[in-house]
C-alpha atoms as a PDB file:
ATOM      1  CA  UNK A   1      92.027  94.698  72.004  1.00  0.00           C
ATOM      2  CA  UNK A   2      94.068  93.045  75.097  1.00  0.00           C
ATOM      3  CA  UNK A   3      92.206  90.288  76.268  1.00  0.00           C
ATOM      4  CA  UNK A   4      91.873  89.492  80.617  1.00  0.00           C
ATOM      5  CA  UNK A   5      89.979  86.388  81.768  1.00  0.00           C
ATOM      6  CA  UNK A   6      87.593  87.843  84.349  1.00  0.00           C
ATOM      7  CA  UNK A   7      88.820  85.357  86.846  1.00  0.00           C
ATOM      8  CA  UNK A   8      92.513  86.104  86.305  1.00  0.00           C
ATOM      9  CA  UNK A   9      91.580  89.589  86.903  1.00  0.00           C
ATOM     10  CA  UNK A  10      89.532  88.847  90.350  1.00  0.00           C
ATOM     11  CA  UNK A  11      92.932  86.975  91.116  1.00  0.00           C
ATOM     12  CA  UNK A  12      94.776  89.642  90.335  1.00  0.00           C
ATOM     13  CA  UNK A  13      92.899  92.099  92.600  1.00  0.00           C
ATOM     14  CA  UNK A  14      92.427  89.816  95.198  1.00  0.00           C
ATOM     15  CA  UNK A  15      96.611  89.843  95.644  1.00  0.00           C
ATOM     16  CA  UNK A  16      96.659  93.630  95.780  1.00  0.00           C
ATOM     17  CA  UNK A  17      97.409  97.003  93.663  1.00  0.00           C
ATOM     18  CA  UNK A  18     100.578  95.841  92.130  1.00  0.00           C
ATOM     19  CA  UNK A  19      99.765  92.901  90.849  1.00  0.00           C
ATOM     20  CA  UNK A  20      96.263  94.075  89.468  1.00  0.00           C
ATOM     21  CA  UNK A  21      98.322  96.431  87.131  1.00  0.00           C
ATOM     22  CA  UNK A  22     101.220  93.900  86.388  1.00  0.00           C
ATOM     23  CA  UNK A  23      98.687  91.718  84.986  1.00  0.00           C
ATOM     24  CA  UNK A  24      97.826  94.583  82.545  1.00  0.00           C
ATOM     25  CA  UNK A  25     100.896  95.032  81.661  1.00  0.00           C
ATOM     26  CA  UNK A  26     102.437  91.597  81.453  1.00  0.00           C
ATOM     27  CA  UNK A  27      99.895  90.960  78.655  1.00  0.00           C
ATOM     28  CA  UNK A  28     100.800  94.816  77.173  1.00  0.00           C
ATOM     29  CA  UNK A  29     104.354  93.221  76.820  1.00  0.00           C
ATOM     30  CA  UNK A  30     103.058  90.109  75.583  1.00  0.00           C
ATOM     31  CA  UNK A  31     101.536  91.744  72.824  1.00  0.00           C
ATOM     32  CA  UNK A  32     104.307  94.195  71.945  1.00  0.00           C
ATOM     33  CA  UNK A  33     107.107  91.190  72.357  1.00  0.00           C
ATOM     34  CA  UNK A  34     108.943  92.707  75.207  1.00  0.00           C
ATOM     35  CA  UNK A  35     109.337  96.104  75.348  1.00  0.00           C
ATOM     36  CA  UNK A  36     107.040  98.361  72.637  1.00  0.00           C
ATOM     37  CA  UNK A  37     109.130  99.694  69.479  1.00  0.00           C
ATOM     38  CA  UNK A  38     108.409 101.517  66.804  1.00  0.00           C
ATOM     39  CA  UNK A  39     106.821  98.371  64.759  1.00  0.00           C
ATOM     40  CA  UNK A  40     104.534  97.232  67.752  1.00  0.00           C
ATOM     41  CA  UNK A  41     103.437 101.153  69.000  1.00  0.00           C
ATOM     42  CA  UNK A  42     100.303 100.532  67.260  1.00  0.00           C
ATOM     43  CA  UNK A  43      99.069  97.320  68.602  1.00  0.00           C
ATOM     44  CA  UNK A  44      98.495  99.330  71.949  1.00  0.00           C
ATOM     45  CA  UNK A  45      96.084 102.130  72.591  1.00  0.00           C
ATOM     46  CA  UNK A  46      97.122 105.232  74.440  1.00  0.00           C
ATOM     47  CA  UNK A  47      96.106 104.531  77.363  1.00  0.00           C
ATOM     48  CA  UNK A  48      97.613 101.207  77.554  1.00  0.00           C
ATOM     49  CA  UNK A  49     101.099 102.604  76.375  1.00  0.00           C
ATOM     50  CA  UNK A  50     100.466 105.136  79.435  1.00  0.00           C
ATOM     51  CA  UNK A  51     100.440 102.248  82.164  1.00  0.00           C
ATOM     52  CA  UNK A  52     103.121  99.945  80.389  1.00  0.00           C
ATOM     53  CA  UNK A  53     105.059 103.198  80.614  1.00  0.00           C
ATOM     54  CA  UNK A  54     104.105 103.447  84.275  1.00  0.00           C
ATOM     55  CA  UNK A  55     105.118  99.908  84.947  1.00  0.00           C
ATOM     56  CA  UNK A  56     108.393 100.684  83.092  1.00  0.00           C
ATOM     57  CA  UNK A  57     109.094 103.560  84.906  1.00  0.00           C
ATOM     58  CA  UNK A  58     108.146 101.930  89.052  1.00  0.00           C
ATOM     59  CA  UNK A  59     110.492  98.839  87.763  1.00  0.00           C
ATOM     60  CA  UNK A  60     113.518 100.848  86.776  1.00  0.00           C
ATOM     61  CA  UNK A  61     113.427 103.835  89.119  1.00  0.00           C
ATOM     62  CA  UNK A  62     112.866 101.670  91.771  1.00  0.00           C
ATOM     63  CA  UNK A  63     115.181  99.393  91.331  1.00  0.00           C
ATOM     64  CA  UNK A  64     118.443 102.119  89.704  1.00  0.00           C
ATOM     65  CA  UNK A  65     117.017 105.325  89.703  1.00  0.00           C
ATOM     66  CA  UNK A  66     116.666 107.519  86.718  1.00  0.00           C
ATOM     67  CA  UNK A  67     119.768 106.921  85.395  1.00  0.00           C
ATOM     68  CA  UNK A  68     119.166 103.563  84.599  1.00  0.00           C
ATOM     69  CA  UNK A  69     115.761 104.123  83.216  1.00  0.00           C
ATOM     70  CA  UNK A  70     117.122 106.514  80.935  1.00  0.00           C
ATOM     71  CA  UNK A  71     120.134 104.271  80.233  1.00  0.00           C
ATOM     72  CA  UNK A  72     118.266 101.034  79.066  1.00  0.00           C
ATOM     73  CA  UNK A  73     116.941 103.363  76.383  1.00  0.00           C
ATOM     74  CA  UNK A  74     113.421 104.166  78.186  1.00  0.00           C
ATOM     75  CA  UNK A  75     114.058 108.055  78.453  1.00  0.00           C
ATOM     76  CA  UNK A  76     111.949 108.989  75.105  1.00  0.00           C
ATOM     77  CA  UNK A  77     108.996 106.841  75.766  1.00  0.00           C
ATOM     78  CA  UNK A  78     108.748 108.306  79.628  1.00  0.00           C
ATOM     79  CA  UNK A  79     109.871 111.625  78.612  1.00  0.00           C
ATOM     80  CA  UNK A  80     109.499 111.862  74.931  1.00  0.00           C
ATOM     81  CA  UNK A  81     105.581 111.270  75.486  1.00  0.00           C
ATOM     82  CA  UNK A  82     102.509 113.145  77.481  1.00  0.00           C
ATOM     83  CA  UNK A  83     102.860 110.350  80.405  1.00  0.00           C
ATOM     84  CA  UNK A  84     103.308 113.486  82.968  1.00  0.00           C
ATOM     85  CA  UNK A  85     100.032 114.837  81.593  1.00  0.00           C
ATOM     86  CA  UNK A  86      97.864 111.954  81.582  1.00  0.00           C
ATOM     87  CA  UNK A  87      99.324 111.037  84.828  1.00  0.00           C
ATOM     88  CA  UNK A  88      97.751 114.266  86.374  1.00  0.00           C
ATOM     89  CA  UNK A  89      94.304 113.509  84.317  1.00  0.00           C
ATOM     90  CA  UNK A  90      93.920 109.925  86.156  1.00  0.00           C
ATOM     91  CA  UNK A  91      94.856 111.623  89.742  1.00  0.00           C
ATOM     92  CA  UNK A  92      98.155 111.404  90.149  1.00  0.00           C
ATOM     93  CA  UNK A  93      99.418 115.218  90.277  1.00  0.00           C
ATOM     94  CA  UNK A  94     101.974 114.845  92.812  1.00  0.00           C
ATOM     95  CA  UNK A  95     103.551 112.204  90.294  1.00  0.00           C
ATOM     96  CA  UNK A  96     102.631 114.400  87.147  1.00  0.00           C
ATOM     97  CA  UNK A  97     104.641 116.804  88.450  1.00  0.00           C
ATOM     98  CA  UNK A  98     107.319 114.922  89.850  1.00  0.00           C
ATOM     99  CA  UNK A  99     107.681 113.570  86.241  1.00  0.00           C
ATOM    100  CA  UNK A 100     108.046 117.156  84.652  1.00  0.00           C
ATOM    101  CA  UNK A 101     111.016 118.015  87.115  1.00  0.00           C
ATOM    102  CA  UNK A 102     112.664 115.150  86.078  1.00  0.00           C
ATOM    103  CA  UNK A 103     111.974 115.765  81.878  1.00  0.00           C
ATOM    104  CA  UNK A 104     113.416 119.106  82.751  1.00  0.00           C
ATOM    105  CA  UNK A 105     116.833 117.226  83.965  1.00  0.00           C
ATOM    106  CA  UNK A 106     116.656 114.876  80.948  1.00  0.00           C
ATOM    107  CA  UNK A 107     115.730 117.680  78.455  1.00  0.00           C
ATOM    108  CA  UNK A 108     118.526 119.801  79.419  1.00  0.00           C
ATOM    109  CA  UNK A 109     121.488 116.561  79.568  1.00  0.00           C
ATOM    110  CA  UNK A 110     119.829 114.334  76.773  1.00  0.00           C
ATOM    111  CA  UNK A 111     123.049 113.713  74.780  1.00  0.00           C
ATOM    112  CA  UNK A 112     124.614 112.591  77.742  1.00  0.00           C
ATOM    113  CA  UNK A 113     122.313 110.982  79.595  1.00  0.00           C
ATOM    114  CA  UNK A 114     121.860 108.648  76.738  1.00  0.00           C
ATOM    115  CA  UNK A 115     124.977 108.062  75.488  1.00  0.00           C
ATOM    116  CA  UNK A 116     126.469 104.356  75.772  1.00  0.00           C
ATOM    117  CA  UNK A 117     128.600 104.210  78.888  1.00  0.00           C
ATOM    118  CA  UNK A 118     131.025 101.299  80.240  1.00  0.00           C
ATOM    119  CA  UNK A 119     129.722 100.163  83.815  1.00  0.00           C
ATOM    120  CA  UNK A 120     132.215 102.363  85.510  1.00  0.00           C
ATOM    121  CA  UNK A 121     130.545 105.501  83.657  1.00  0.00           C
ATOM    122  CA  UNK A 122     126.999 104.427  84.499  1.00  0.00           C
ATOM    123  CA  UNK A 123     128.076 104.019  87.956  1.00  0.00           C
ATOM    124  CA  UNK A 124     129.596 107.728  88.040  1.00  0.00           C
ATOM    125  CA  UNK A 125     126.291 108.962  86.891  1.00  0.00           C
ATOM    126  CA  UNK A 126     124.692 108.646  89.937  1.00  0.00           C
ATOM    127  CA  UNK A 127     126.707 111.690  91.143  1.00  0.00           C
ATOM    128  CA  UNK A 128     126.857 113.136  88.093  1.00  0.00           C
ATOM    129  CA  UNK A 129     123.216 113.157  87.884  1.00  0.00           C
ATOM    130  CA  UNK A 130     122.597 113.965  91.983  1.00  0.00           C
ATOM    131  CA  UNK A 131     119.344 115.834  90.654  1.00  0.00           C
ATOM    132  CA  UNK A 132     117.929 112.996  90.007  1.00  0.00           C
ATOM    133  CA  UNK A 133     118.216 112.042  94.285  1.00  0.00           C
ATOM    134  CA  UNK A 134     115.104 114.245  95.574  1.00  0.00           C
ATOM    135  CA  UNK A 135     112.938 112.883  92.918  1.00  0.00           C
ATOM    136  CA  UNK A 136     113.787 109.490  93.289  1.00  0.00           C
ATOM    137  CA  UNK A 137     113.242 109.639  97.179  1.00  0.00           C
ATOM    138  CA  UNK A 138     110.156 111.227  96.606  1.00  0.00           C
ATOM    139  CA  UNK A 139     108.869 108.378  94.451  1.00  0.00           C
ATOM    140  CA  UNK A 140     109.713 106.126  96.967  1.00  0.00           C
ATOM    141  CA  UNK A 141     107.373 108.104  99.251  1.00  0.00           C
ATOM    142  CA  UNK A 142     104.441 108.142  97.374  1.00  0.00           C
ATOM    143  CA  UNK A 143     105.435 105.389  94.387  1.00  0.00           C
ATOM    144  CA  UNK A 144     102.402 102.929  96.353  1.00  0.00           C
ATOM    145  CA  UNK A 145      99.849 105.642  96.393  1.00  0.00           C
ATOM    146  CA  UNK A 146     100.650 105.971  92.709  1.00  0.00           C
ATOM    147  CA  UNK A 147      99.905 102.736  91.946  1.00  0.00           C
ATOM    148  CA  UNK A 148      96.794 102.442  94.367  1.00  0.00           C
ATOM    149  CA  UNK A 149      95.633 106.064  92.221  1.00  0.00           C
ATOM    150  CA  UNK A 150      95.923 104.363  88.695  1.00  0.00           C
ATOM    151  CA  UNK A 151      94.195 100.838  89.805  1.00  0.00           C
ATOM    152  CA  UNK A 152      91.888 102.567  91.187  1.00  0.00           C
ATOM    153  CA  UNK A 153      91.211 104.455  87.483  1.00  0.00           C
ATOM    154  CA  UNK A 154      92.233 101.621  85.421  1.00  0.00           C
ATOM    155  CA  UNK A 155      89.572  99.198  87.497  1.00  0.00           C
ATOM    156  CA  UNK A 156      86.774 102.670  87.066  1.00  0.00           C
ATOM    157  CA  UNK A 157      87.713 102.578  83.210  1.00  0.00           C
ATOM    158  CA  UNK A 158      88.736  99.013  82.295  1.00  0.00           C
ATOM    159  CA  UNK A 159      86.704  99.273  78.906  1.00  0.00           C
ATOM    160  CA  UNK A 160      89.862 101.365  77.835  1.00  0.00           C
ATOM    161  CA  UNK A 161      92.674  98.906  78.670  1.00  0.00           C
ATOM    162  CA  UNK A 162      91.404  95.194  78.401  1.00  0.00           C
ATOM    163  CA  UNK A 163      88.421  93.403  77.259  1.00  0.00           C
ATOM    164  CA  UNK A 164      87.375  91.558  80.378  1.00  0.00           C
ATOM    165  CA  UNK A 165      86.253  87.880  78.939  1.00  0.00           C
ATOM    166  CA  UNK A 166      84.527  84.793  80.969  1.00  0.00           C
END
């Protein structure tokens, strides 16, 4: 199991929602060596995976929309997983649901969406891929009650992603 000093998570809390989970997930990626694959899946639990995959997610969409999430190869482990469902199972239904409108854009353009592009063809996704636009403006509208919704479950259920040590 993940192991959190008690007083780096006080710290943590003390600085706010986002870094309370990045803490979490900082030592998820520790773990895993960067990003999880195939060889370190199983050092995580599932609801661990669930909020590295939420971290993954708020970093990339936030920062290049969908189409780079999906492009630096994180489309399966979003998409490919039940993140939407245990999204809506910690509280976040608006979010769940956002999630499944956006697997329904992946599902249907897969192939493409994932296929290696030069920089000028990732660029020309972005209207390619205009679907992607309303969901992405919707997570910025509610992307920091999100993360205020799962802190607020992962500090209610901590047992599941850290042992909290002195």
């Amino acid at each position: 199991m993940i192991e959190i000093k008690d007083t780096a998570l006080q710290a943590a809390a003390e600085q706010g929602m986002d870094a309370f989970i990045r803490l979490f997930t900082d030592k998820y990626r520790e773990a895993v060596g960067g990003d999880p694959s195939a060889e370190t899946m199983t050092l995580l639990n599932g609801e661990q995976h669930t909020l590295l995959a939420y971290r993954i997610f708020r970093d990339e969409v936030s920062e290049g929309g969908f189409c780079q999430l999906i492009q630096n190869g994180y489309g399966a482990y979003i998409f490919g997983n039940p993140f939407a469902r245990v999204m809506r199972l910690w509280g976040a239904e608006r979010f769940s649901k956002l999630i499944y409108a956006a697997r329904k854009i992946y599902d249907a353009h897969r192939e493409d969406l994932e296929r290696e592009r030069t920089d000028e063809e990732f660029m020309a996704m972005y209207e390619q891929y205009e679907a992607f636009d309303e969901l992405e403006e919707e997570f910025g509208e509610i992307g920091e009650e999100v993360t205020e919704t799962l802190a607020r479950y992962v500090d209610d259920h901590l047992e599941l992603f850290a042992l909290v040590v002195g």
